[in-house]
Protein backbone atom coordinates (compact mmCIF):
# COMPACT_ATOMS: atom_id res chain seq x y z
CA UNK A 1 0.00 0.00 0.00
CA UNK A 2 2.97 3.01 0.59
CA UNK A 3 5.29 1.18 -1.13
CA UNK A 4 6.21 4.25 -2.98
CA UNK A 5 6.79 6.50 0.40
CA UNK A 6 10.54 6.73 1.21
CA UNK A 7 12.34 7.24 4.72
CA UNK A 8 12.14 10.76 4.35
CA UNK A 9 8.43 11.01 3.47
CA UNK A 10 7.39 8.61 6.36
CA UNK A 11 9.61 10.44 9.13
CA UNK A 12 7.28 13.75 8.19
CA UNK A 13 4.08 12.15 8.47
CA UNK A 14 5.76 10.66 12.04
CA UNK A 15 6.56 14.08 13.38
CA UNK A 16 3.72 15.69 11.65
CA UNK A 17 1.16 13.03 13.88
CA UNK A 18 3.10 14.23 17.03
CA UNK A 19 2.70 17.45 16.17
CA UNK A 20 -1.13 17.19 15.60
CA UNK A 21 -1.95 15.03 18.33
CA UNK A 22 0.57 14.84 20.62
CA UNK A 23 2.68 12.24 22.04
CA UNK A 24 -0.68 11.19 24.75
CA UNK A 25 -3.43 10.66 22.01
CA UNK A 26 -0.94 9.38 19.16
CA UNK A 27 -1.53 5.88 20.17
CA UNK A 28 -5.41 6.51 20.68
CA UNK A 29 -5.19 8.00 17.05
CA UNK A 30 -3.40 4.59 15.58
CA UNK A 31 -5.49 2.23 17.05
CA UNK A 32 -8.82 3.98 15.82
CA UNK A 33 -7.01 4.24 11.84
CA UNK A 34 -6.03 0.88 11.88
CA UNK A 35 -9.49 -0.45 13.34
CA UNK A 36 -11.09 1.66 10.61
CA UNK A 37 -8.51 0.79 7.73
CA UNK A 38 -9.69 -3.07 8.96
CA UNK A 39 -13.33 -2.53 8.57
CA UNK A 40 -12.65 -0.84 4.91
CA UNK A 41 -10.76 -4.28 4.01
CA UNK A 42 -13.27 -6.34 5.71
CA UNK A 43 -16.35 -4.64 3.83
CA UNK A 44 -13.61 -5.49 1.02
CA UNK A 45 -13.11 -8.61 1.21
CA UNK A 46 -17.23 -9.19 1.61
CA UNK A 47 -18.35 -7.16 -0.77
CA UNK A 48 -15.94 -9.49 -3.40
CA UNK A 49 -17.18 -12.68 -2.49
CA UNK A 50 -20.30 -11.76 -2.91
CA UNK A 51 -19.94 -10.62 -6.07
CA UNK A 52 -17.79 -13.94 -6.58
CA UNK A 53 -21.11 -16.20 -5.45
CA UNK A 54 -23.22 -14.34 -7.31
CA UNK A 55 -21.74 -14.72 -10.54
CA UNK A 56 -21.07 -18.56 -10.00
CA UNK A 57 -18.70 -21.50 -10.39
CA UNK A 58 -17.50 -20.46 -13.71
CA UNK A 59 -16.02 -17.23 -11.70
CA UNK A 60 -14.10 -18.54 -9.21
CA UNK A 61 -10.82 -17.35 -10.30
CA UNK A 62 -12.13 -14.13 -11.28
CA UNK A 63 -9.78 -11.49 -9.84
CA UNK A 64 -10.93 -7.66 -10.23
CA UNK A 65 -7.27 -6.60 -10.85
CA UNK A 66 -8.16 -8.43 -14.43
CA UNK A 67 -11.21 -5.20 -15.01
CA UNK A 68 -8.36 -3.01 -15.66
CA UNK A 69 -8.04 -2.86 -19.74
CA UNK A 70 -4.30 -2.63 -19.85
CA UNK A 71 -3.90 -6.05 -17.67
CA UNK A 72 -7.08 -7.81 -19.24
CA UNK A 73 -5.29 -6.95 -22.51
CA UNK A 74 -2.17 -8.35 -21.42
CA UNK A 75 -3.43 -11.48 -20.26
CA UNK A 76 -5.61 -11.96 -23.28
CA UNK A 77 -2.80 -11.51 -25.66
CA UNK A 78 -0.41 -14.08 -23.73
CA UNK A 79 -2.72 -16.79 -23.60
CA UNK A 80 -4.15 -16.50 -27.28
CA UNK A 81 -0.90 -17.56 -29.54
CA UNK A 82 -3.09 -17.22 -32.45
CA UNK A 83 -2.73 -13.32 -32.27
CA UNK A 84 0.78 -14.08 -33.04
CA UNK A 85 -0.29 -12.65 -37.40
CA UNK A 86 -1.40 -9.38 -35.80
CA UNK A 87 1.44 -8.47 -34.35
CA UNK A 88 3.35 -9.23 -37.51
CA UNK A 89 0.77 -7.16 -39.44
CA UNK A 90 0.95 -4.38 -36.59
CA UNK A 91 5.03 -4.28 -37.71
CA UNK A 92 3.96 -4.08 -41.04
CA UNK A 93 1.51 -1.42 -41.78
CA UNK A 94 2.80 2.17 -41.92
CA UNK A 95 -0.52 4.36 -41.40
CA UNK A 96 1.09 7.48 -42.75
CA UNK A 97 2.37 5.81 -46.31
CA UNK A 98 -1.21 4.23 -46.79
CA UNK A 99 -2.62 8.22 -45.64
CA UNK A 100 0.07 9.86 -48.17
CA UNK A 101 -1.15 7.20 -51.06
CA UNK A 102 -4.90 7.68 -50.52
CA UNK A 103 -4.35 11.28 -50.81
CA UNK A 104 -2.30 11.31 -53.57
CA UNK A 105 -4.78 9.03 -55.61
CA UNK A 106 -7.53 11.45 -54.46
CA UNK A 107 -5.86 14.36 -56.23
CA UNK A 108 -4.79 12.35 -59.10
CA UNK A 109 -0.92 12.14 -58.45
CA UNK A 110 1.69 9.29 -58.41
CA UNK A 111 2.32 8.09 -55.28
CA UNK A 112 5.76 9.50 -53.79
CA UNK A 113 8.29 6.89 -53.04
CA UNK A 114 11.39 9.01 -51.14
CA UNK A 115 11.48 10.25 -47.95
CA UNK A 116 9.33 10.29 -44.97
CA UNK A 117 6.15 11.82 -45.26
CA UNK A 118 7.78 12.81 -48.85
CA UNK A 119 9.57 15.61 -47.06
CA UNK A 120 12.55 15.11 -49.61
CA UNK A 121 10.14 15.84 -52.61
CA UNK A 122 8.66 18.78 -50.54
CA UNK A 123 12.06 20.38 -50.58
CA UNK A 124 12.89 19.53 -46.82
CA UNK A 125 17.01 19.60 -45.21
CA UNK A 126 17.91 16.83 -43.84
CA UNK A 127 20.77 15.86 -41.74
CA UNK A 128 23.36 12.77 -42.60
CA UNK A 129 20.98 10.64 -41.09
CA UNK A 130 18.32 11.11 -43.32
CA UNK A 131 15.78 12.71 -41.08
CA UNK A 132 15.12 16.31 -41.45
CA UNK A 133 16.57 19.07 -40.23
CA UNK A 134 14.23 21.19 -38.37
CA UNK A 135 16.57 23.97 -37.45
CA UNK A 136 17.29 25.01 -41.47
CA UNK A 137 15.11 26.55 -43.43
CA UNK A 138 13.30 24.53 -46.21
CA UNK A 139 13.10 25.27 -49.64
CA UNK A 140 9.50 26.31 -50.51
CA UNK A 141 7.61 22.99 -52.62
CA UNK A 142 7.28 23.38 -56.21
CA UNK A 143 3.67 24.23 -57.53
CA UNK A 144 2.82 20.33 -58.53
CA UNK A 145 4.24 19.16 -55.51
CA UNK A 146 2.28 18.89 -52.19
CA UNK A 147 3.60 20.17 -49.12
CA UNK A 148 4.41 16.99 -46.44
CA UNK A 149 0.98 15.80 -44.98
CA UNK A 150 1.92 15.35 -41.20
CA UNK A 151 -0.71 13.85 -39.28
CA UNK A 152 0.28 14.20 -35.63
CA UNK A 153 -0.53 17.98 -36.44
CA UNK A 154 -3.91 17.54 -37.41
């Protein structure tokens, strides 16, 4: 529960509970919080096996850590091997070559087969790397060329 509360952190809230309640009631104080923190578990605890008998004997290993989508997800995909082709058609598909054809065979142009984006055909600097060079100034596109389509902007 505070695993992520370091020395430092829990020596605060120490001196901060003397300081609010003094070194007489502290223990008082501790008692009642852990009494209550008990009930909150018990009413818990309760409240999930009834939910557990209620939904039957095909639930029994139903754990409510598994309603959160990322580790439902997870679990699906490791114990379903036959989701092994999407993942190789995940790697695959580049969404912004498939958006830069479509639009290009809307307007009636060839497809663009250089750079990313077609930022070389657009007039872009790039480094030695081959991606471009934000910091220089590009060259302004031709008039039949299209300016790069970049679709995190839009």
């Amino acid at each position: 529960m505070f695993s992520d509360i370091g020395a430092l952190e829990l020596v605060t809230l120490v001196v901060l509970a003397v300081l609010v309640f003094g070194p007489d009631k502290l223990p008082k104080v501790i008692q009642d919080v852990s009494r209550f923190i008990k009930k909150i578990r018990d009413f818990s605890d309760s409240a999930k096996e009834d939910i557990r008998s209620e939904l039957g004997p095909d639930f029994k290993d139903f754990e409510f850590e598994d309603l959160n989508p990322k580790t439902f997800l997870r679990k699906q995909m490791e114990q379903n091997e036959d989701l092994q082709g999407f993942k190789e058609l995940r790697g695959s598909f580049d969404l912004k070559k498939e958006m830069n054809d479509v639009a290009d065979a809307v307007h009636g142009r060839e497809p663009q087969t250089s750079a990313v984006n077609g930022s070389a055909a657009a007039g872009a600097v790039t480094s030695a790397n081959g991606t471009p060079d934000l910091l220089k100034k590009q060259d302004k596109p031709g008039t039949d060329e299209r300016p790069p389509y970049d679709s995190d902007a839009t």
